[in-house]
C-alpha atoms as a PDB file:
ATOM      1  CA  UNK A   1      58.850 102.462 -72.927  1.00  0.00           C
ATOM      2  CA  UNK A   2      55.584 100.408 -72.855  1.00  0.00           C
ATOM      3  CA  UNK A   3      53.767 100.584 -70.239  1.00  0.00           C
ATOM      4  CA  UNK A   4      53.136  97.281 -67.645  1.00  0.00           C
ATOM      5  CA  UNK A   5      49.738  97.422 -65.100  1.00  0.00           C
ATOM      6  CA  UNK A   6      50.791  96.641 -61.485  1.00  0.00           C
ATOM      7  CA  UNK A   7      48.931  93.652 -59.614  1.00  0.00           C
ATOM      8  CA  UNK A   8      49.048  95.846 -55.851  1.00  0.00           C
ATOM      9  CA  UNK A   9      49.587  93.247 -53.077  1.00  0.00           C
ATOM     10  CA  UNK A  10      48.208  93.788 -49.385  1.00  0.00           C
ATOM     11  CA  UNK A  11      49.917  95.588 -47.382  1.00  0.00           C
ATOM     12  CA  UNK A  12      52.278  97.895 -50.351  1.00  0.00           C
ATOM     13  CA  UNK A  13      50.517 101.403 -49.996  1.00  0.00           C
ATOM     14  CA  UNK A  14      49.628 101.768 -45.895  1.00  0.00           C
ATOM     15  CA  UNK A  15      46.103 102.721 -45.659  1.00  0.00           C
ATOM     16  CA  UNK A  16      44.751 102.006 -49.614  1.00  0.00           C
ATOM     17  CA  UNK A  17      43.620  98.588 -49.901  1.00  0.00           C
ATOM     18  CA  UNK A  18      45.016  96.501 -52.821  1.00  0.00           C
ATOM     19  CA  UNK A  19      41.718  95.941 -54.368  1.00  0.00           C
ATOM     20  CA  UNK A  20      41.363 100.094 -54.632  1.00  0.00           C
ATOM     21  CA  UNK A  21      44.649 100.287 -56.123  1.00  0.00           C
ATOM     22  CA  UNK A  22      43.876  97.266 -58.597  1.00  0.00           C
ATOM     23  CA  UNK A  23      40.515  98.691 -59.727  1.00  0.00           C
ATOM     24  CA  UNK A  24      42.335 102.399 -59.820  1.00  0.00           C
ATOM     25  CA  UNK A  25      44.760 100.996 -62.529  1.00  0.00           C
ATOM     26  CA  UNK A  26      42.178  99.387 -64.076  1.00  0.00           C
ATOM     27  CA  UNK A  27      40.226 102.766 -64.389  1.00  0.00           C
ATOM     28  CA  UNK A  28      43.298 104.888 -65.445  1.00  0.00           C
ATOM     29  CA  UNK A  29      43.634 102.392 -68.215  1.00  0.00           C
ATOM     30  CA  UNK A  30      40.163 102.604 -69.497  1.00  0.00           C
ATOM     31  CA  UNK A  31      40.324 106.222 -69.380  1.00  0.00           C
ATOM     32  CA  UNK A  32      43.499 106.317 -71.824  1.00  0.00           C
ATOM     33  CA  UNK A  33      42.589 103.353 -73.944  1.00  0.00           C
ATOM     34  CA  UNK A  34      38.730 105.008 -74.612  1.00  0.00           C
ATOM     35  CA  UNK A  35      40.859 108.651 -75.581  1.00  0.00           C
ATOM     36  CA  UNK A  36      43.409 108.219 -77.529  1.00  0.00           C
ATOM     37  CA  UNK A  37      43.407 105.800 -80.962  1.00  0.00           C
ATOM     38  CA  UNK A  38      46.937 105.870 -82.970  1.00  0.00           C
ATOM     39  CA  UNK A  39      47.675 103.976 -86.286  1.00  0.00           C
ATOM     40  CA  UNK A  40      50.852 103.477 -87.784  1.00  0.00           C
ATOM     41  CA  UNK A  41      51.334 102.749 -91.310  1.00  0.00           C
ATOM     42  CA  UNK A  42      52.882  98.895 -91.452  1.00  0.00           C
ATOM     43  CA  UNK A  43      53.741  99.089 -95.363  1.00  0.00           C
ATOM     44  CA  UNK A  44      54.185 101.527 -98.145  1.00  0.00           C
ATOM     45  CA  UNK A  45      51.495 102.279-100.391  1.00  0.00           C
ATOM     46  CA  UNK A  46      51.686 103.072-103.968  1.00  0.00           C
ATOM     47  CA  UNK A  47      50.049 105.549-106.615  1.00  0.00           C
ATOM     48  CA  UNK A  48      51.113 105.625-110.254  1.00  0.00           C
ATOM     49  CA  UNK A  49      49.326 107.273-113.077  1.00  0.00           C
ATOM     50  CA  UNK A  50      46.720 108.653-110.893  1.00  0.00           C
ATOM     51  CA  UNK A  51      45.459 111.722-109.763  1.00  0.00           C
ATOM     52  CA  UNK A  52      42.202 110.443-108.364  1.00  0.00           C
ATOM     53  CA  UNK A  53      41.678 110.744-104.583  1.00  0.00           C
ATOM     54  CA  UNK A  54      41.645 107.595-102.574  1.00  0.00           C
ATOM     55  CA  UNK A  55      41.209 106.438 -99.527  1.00  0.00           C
ATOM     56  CA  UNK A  56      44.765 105.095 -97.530  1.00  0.00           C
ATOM     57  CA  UNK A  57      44.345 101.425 -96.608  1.00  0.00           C
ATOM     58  CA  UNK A  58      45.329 102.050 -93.384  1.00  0.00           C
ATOM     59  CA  UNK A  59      45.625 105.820 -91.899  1.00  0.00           C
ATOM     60  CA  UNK A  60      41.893 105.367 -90.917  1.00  0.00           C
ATOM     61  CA  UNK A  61      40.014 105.718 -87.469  1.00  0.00           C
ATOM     62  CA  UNK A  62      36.690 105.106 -86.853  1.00  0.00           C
ATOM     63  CA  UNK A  63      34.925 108.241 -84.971  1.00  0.00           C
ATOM     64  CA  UNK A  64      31.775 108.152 -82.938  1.00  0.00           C
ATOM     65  CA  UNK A  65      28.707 110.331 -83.194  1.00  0.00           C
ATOM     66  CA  UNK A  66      28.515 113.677 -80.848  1.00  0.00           C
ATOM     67  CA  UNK A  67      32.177 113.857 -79.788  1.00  0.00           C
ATOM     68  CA  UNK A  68      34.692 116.036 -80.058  1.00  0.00           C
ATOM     69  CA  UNK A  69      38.355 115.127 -81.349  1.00  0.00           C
ATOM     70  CA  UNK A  70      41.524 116.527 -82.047  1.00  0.00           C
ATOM     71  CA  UNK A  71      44.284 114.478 -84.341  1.00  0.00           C
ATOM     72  CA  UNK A  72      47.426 115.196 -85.605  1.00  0.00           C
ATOM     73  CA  UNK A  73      50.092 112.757 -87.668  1.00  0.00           C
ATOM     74  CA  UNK A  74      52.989 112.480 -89.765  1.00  0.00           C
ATOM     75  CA  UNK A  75      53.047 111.688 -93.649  1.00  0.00           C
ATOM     76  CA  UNK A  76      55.777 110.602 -95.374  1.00  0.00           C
ATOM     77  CA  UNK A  77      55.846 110.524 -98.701  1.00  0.00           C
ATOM     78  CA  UNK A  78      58.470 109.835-101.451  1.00  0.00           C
ATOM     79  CA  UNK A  79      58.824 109.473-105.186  1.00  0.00           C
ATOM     80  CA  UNK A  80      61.952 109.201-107.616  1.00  0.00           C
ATOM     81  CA  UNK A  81      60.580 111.831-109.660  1.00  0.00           C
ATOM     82  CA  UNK A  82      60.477 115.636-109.329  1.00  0.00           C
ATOM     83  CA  UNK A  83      56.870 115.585-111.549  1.00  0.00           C
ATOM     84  CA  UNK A  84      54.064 113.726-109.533  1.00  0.00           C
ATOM     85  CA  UNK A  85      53.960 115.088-105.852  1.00  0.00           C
ATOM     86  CA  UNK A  86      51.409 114.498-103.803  1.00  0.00           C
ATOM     87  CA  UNK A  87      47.800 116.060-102.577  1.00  0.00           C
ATOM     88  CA  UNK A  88      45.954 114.800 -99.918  1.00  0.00           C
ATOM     89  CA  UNK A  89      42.840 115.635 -97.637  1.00  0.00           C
ATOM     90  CA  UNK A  90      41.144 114.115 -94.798  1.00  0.00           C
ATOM     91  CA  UNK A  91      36.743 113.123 -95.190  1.00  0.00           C
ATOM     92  CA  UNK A  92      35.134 112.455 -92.130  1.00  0.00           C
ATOM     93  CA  UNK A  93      31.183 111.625 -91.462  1.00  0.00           C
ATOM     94  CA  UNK A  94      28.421 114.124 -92.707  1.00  0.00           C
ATOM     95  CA  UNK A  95      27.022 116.423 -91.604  1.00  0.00           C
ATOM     96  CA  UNK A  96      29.414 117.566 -88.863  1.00  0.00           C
ATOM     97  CA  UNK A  97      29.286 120.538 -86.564  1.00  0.00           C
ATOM     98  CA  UNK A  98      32.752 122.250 -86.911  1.00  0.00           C
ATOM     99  CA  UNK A  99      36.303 121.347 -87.545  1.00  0.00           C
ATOM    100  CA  UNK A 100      39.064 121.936 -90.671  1.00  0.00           C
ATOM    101  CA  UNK A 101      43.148 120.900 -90.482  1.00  0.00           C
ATOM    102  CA  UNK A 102      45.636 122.422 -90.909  1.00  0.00           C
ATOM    103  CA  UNK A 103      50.039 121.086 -92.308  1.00  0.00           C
ATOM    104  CA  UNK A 104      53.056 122.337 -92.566  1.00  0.00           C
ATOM    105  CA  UNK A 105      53.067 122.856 -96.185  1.00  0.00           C
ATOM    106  CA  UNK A 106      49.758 125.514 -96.180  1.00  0.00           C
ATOM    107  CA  UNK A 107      52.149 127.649 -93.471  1.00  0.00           C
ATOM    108  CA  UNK A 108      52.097 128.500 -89.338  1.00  0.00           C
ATOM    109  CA  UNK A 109      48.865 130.468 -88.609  1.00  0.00           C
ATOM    110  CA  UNK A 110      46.914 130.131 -92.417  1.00  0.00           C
ATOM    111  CA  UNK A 111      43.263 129.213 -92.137  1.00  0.00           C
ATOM    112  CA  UNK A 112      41.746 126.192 -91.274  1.00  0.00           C
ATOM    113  CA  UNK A 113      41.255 123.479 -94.424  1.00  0.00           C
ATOM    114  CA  UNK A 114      38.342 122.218 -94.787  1.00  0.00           C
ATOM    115  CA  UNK A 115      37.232 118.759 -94.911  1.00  0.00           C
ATOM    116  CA  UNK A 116      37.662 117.041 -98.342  1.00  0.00           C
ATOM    117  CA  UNK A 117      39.695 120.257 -99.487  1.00  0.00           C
ATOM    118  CA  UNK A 118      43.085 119.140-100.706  1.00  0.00           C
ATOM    119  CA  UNK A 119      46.377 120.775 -99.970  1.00  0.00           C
ATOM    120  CA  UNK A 120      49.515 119.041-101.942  1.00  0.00           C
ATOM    121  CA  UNK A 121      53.305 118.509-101.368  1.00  0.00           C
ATOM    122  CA  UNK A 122      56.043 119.074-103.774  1.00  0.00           C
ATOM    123  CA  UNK A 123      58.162 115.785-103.216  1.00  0.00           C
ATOM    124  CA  UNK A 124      61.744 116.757-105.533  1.00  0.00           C
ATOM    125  CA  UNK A 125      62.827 113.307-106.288  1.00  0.00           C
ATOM    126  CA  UNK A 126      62.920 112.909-102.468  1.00  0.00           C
ATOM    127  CA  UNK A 127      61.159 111.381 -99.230  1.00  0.00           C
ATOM    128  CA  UNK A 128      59.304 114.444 -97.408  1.00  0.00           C
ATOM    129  CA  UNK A 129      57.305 114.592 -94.504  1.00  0.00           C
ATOM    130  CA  UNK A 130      54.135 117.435 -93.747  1.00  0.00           C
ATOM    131  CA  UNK A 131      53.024 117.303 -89.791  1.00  0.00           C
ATOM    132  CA  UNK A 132      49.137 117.413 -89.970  1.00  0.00           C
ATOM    133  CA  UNK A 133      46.836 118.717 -86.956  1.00  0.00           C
ATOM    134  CA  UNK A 134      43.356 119.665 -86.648  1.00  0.00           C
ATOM    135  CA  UNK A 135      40.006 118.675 -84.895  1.00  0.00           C
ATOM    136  CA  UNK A 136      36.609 117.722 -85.399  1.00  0.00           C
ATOM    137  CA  UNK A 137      33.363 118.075 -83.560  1.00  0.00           C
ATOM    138  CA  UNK A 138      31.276 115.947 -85.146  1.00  0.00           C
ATOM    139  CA  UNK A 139      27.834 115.345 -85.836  1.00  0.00           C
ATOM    140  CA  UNK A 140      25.126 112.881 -85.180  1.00  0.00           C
ATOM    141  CA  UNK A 141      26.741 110.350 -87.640  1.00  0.00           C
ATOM    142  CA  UNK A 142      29.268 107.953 -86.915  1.00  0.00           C
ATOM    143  CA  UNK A 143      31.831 107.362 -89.233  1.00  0.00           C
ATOM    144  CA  UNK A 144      35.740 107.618 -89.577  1.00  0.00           C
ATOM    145  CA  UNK A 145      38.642 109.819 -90.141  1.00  0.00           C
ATOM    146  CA  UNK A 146      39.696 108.837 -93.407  1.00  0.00           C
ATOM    147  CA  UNK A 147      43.772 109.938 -94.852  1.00  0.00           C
ATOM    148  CA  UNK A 148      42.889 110.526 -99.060  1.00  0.00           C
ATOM    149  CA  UNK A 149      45.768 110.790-101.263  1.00  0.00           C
ATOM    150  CA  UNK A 150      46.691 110.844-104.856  1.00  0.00           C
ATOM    151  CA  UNK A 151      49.341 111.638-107.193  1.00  0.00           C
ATOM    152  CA  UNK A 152      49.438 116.054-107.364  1.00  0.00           C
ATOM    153  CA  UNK A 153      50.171 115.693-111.247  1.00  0.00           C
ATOM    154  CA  UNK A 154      49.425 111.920-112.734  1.00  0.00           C
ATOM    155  CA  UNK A 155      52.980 110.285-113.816  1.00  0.00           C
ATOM    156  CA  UNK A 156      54.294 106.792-114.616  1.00  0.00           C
ATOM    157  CA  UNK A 157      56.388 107.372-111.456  1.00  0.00           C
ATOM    158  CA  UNK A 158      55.123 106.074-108.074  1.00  0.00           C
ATOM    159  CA  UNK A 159      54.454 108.006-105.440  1.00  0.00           C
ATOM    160  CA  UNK A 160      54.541 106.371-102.221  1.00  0.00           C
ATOM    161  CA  UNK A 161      53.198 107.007 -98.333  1.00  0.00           C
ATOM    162  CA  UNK A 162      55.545 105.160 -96.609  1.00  0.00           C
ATOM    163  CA  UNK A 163      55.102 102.951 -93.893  1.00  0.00           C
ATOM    164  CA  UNK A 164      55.445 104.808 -90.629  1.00  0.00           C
ATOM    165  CA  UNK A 165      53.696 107.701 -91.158  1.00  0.00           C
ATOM    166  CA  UNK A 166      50.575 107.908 -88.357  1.00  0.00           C
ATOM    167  CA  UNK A 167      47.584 109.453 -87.164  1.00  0.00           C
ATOM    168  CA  UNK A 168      46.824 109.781 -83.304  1.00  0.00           C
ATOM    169  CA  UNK A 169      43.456 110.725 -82.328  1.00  0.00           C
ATOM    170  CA  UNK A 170      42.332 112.769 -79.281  1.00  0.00           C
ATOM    171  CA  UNK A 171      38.784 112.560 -78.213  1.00  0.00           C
END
């Protein structure tokens, strides 16, 4: 349900004026707007013949210098064929301090991936989905959370990240 701000009136809340509870909301807002970023993907995106890393056109977020995050999303990928599959990593600014992700696919409780290491996804001839997590402390360079994907095994057969899969950032 989305959310709708309150304009407080005199006299609502005995003993809070409406101008505290006005600038309250106001506040509350900030706070959740400046701490959590989501992005949804609006249309499917393509790879055929390919198994050179790229950079999603849209599961990016920008991240700022000195601050920690944690993320987590949903990809959804799909292809008609059992042979291309998919790998896929996340880059993020240099020179960080600490952080690594993890997916469904690498298994509950494995080690942390690093950065710009690729895991993969065996798609069957069929849409699957991998829930990805992890966090980041980064660095003194601004930069972004970047999605990278590519074909596991180049093929003449698409494979797709379909349009809903989503990143939500913590930070």
């Amino acid at each position: 349900m989305p959310y709708t701000p309150t304009t407080w009136n005199p006299g609502i809340a005995p003993g809070i004026s409406a101008a505290n509870l006005n600038n309250l909301e106001t506040q509350y807002d900030q706070a959740i707007a400046d701490t959590l970023v989501r992005v949804v993907k609006t249309a499917d995106e393509s790879i055929v013949s390919s198994e050179v890393m790229q950079n999603d056109d849209e599961l990016v977020i920008p991240v700022a210098a000195n601050t920690d995050y944690a993320f987590m999303g949903i990809i959804v990928a799909q292809s008609a064929s059992a042979t291309p599959g998919i790998d896929y990593t996340f880059t993020v600014p240099a020179a960080i301090t600490e952080g690594g992700w993890q997916d469904t696919q690498s298994g509950t409780g494995s080690t942390l991936i690093a950065f710009a290491t690729e895991d993969d996804m065996n798609l069957g001839a069929e849409t699957r989905a991998t829930v990805i997590w992890g966090y980041l402390q980064n660095g003194a360079n601004a930069g972004n959370l970047q999605f990278q994907w590519a074909q596991k095994t180049s093929n003449g057969t698409a494979t797709t990240v379909k349009a809903g899969s989503y990143l939500v950032l913590y930070g």
